[in-house]
Protein backbone atom coordinates (compact mmCIF):
# COMPACT_ATOMS: atom_id res chain seq x y z
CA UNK A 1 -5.50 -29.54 4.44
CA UNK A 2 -4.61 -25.83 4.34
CA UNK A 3 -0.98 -24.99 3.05
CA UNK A 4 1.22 -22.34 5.36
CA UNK A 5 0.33 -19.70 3.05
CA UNK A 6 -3.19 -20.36 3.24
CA UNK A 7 -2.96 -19.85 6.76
CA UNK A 8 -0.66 -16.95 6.74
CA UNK A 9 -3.49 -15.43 4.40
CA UNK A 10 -5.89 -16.01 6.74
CA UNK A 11 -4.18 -15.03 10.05
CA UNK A 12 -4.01 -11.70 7.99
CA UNK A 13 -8.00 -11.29 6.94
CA UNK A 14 -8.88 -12.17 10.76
CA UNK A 15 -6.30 -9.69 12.12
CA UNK A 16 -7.57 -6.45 13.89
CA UNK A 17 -5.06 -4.20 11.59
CA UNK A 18 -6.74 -5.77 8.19
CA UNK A 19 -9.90 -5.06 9.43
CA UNK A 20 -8.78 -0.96 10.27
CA UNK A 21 -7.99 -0.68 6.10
CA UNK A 22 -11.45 -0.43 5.38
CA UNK A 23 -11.60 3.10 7.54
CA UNK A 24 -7.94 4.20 6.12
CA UNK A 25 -7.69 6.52 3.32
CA UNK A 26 -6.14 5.86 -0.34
CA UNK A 27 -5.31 9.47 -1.37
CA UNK A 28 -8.54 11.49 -0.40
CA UNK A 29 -8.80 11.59 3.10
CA UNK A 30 -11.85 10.79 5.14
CA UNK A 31 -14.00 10.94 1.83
CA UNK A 32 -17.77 10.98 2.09
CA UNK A 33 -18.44 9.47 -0.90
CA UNK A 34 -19.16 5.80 -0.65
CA UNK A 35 -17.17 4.59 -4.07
CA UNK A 36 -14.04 6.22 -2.97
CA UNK A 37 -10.99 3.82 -2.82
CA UNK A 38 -9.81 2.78 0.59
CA UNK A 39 -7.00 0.84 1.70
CA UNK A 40 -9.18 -2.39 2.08
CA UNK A 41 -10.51 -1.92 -1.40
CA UNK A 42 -7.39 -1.14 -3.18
CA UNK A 43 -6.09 -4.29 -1.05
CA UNK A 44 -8.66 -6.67 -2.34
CA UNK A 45 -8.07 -4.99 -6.38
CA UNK A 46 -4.07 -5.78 -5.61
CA UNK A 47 -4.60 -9.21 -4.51
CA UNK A 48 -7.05 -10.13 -7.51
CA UNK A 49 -4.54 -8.77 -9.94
CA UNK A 50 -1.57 -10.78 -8.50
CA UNK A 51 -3.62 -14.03 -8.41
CA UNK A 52 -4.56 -13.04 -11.72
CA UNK A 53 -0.88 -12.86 -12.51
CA UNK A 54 0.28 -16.00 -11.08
CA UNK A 55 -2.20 -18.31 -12.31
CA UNK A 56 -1.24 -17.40 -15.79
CA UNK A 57 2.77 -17.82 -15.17
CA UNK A 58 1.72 -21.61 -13.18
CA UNK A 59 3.14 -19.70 -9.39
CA UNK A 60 1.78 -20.06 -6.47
CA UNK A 61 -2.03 -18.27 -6.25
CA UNK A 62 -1.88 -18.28 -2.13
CA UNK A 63 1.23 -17.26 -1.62
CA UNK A 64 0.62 -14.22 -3.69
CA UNK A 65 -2.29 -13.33 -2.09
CA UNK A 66 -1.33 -13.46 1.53
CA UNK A 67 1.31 -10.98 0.57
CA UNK A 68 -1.35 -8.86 -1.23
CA UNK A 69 -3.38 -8.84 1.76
CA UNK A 70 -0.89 -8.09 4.33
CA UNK A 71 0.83 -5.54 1.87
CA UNK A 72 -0.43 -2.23 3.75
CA UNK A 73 -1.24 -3.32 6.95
CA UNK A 74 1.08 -0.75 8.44
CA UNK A 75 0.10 2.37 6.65
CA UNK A 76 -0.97 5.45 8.47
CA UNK A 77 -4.08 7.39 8.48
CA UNK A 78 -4.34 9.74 5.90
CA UNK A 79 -2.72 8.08 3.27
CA UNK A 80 0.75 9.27 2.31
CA UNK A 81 0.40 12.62 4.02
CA UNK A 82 0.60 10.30 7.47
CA UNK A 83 3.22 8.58 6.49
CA UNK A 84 5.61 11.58 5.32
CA UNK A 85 4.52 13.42 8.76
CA UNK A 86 5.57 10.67 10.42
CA UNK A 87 8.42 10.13 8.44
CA UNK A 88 9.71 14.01 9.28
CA UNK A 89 8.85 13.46 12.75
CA UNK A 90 10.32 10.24 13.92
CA UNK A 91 14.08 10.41 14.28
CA UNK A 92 14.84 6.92 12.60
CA UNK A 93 12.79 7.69 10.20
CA UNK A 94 8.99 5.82 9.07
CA UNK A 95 7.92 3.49 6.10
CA UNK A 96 4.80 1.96 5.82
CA UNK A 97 6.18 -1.32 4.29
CA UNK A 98 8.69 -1.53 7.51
CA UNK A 99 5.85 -0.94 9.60
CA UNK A 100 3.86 -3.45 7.84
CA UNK A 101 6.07 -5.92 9.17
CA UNK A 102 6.00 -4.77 12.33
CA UNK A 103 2.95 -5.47 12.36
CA UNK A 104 2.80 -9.20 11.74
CA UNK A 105 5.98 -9.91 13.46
CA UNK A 106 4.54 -8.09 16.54
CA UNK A 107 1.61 -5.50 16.99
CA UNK A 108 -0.69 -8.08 16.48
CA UNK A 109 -1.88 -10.94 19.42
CA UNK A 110 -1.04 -8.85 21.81
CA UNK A 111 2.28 -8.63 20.73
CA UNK A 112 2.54 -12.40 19.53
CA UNK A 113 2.23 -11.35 15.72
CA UNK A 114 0.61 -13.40 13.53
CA UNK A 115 3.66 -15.94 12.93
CA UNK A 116 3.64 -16.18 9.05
CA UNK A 117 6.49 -17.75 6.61
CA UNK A 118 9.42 -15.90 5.64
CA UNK A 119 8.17 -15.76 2.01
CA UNK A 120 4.88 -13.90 3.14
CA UNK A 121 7.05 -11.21 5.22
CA UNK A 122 9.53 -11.16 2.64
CA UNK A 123 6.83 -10.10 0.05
CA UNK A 124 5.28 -7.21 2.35
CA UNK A 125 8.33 -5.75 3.96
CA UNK A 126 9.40 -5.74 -0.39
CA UNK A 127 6.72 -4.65 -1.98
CA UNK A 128 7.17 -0.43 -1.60
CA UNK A 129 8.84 1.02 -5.36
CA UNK A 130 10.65 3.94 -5.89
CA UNK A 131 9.08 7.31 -6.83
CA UNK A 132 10.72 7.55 -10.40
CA UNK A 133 10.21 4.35 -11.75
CA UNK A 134 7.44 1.31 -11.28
CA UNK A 135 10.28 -0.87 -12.05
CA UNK A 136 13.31 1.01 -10.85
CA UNK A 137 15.69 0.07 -8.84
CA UNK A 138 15.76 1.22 -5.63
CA UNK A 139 12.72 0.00 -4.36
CA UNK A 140 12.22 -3.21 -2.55
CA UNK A 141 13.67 -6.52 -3.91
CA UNK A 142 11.32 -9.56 -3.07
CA UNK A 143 12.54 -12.88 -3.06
CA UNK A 144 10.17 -14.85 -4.68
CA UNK A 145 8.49 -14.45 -8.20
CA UNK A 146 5.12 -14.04 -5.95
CA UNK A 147 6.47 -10.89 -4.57
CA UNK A 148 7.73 -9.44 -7.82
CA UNK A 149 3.80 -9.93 -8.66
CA UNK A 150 2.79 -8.18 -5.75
CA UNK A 151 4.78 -5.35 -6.20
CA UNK A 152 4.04 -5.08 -9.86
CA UNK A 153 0.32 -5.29 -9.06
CA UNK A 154 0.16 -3.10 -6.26
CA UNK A 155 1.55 -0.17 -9.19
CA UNK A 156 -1.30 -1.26 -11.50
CA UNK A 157 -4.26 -0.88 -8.82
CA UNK A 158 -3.64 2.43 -7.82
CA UNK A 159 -2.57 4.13 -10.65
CA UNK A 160 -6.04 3.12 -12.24
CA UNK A 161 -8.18 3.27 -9.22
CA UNK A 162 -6.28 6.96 -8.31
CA UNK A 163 -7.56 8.03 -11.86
CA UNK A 164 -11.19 7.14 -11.17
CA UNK A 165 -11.34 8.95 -7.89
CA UNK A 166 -9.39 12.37 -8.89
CA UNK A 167 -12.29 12.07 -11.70
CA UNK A 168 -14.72 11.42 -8.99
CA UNK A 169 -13.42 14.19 -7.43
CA UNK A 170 -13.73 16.87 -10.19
CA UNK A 171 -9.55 17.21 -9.84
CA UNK A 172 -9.33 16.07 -13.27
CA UNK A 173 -11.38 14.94 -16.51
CA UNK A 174 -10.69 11.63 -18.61
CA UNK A 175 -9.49 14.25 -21.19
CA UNK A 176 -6.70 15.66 -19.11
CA UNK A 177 -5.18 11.93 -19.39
CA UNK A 178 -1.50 12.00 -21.35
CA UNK A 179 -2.86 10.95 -25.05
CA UNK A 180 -0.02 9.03 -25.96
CA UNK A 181 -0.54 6.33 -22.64
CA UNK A 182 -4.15 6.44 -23.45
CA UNK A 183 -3.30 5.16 -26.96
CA UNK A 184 -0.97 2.67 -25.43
CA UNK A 185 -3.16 1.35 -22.61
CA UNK A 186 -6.63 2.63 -23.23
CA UNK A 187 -8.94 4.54 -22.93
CA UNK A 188 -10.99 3.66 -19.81
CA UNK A 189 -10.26 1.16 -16.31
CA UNK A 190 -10.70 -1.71 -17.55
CA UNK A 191 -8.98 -1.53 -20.45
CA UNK A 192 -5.91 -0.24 -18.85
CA UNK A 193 -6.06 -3.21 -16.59
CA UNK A 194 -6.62 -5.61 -18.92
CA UNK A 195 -3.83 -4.11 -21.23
CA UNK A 196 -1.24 -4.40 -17.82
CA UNK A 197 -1.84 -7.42 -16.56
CA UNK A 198 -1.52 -8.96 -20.25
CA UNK A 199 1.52 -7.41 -20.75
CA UNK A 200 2.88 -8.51 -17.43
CA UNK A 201 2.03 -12.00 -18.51
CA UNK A 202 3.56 -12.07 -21.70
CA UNK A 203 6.66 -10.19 -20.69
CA UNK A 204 7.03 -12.49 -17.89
CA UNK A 205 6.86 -16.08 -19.41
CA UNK A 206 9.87 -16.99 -18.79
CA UNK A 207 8.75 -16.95 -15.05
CA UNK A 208 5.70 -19.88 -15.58
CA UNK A 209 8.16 -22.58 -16.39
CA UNK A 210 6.14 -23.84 -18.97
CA UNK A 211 8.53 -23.13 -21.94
CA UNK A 212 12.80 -24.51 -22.07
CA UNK A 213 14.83 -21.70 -20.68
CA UNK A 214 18.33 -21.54 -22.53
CA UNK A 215 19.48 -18.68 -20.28
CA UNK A 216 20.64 -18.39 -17.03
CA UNK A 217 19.24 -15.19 -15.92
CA UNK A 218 16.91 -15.31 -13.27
CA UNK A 219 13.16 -14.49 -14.61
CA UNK A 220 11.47 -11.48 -13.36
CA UNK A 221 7.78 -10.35 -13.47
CA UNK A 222 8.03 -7.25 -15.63
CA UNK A 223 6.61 -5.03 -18.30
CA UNK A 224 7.24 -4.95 -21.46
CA UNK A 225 9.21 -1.03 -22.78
CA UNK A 226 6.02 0.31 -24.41
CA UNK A 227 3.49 -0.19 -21.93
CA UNK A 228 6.04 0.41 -18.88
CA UNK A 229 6.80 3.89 -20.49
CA UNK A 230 2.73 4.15 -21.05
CA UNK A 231 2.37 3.19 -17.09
CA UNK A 232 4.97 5.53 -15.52
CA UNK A 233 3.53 8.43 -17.77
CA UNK A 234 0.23 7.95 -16.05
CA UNK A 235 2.24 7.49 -12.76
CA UNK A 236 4.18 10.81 -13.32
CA UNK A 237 0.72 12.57 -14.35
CA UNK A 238 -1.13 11.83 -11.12
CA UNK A 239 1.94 13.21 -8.91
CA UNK A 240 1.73 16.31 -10.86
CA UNK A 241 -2.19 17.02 -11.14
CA UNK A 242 -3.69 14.64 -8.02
CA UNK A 243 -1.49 14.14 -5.51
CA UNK A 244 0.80 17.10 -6.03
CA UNK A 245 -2.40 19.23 -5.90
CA UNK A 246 -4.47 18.12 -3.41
CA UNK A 247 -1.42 18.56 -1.24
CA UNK A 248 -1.91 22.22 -1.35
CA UNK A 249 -5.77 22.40 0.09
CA UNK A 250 -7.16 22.42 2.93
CA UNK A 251 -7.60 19.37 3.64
CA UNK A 252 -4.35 18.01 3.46
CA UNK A 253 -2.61 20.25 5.68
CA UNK A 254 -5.39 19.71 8.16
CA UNK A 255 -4.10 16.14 8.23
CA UNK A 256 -0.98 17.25 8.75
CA UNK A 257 -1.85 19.07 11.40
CA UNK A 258 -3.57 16.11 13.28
CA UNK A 259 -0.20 13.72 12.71
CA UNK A 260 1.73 16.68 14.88
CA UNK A 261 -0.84 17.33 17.23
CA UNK A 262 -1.00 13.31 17.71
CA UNK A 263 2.82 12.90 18.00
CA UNK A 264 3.39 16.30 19.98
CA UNK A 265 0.92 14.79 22.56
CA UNK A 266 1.69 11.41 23.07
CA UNK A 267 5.00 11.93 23.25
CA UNK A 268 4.47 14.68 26.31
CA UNK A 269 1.74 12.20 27.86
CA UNK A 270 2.83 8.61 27.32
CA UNK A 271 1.18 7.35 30.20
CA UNK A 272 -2.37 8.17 27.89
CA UNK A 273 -1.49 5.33 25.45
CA UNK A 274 -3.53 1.92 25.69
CA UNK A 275 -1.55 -0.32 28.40
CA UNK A 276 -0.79 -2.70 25.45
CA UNK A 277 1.86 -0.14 23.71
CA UNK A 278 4.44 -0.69 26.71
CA UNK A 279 4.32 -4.08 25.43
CA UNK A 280 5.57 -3.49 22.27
CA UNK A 281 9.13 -1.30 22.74
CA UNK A 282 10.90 0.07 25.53
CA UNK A 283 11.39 3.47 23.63
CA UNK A 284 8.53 6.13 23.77
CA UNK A 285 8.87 7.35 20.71
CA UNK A 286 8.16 4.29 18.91
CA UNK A 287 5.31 3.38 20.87
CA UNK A 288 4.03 6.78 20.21
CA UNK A 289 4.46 5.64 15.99
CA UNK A 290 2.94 2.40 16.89
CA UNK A 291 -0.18 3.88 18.12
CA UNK A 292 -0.69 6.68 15.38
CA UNK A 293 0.24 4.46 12.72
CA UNK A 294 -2.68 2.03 13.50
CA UNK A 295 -5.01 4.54 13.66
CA UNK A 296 -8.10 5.40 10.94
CA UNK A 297 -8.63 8.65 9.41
CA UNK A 298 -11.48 9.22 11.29
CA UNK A 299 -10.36 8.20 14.93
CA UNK A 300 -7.35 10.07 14.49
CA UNK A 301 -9.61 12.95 13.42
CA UNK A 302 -11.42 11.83 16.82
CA UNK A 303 -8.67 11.77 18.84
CA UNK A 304 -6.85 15.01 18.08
CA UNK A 305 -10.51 16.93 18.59
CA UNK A 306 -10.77 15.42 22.28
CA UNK A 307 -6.67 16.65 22.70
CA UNK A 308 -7.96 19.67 21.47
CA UNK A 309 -10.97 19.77 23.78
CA UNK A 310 -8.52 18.99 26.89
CA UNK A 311 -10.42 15.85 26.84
CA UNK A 312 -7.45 13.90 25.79
């Protein structure tokens, strides 16, 4: 017999917006490589390192990964780029983890949603951090020690899986790294990883249960000083050198460009979005974000060429 949050984590794998991660960018956009990180991919690395996470500290394995896997499920095409554009051009404002929700709460069976427990959405609508600080405050505060995991994990996949690509990419060389996390974490993927997630598990014992607890302070899922100081350096690097830097190229602002051309034109021809979209909100504008947001890199690439064309 299948628990609620093995059915919430299923509802999300057979779900059409789950399926759209695997054509949705990471940070390089539209890549033609084939080992380049997607959203699917870095989905799937996030959910093995929170069930990784939770076994250890005795929580619950599926309700971790159900949140893992419905983590992203509202992020834009074009990575982050899509999601500031849209962010600058929708009035109230656009977050992926908001619009994650929105997702399962609605988008989804034709504007059913996908029904799942309050712990699930609580997890994905919590997991986004603040730009400073892995751990900072500021970010999203899950409920449960499952979401903590999540949002801990989520941190540890892409600042590893970033570092392999901008390598991939020729942005930057192993050697560029900052020496003193190296030292701390290591000096390759896995070894970061493994040096993480270990950390997280030790740091976090309190959570597991497994040991008397003579305070009274709620347990968290955290990192220990050294290797959080370690992580956020690496963090801190790849704004500077990847993401700060490919946000000057070509590319990049060609993305941007798309995201207006999208929102200029849907907005001026409504009556051009899929019948479903009038299902979803009585305001144009945020059926306009609905549709873009659920787009992939390359049919928004698609999309804005036929708009171009006058075939739009």
């Amino acid at each position: 017999m299948r628990t609620d949050f093995q059915r919430d984590r299923d509802r999300i794998i057979h779900c059409k917006a789950f399926r759209r991660l695997k054509h949705k960018t990471q940070v390089f956009i539209a890549p033609s490589g084939d080992h380049y990180v997607t959203r699917l991919t870095h989905t799937l690395e996030v959910a093995q390192i929170a069930r990784t996470i939770v076994r250890a500290l005795n929580l619950n394995e599926d309700l971790a990964e159900a949140i893992a896997l419905g983590h992203d499920l509202g992020h834009t095409p074009f990575g982050h780029v899509g999601e500031e554009i849209l962010n600058e051009l929708y009035p109230p404002g656009f977050r992926h983890n908001e619009q994650s929700l929105r997702v399962v709460d609605l988008l989804e069976k034709d504007g059913r949603g996908l029904n799942l427990t309050w712990e699930v959405r609580d997890g994905i609508v919590n997991h986004s951090k603040v730009r400073v600080d892995i751990l900072g405050a500021g970010g999203g505060e899950p409920h449960t020690l499952e979401g903590e995991a999540c949002k801990i994990a989520d941190a540890i996949a892409y600042i590893n899986h970033d570092i392999d690509d901008a390598v991939r990419a020729g942005i930057i060389s192993a050697a560029d790294l900052p020496p003193g996390a190296v030292a701390v974490l290591g000096d390759s993927h896995s070894r970061r990883i493994n040096t993480m997630v270990t950390n997280v598990i030790i740091t976090s014992w309190a959570a597991s249960g497994y040991d008397i607890i003579n305070s009274k302070e709620k347990p968290h899922i955290t990192m220990g000083p050294a290797v959080l100081h370690a992580a956020n350096a690496l963090r801190d690097f790849l704004f500077r050198r990847v993401y700060g830097e490919r946000s000057a190229q070509e590319q990049t602002e060609q993305a941007r460009e798309v995201m207006r051309l999208l929102y200029r034109h849907f907005n001026r021809h409504p009556g051009q979005l899929p019948p479903e979209y009038r299902l979803y909100s009585r305001d144009r504008q945020r059926r306009v974000v609905d549709y873009i947001a659920g787009m992939t890199d390359n049919y928004a690439l698609d999309t804005a060429e036929k708009i171009r064309r006058g075939a739009g």
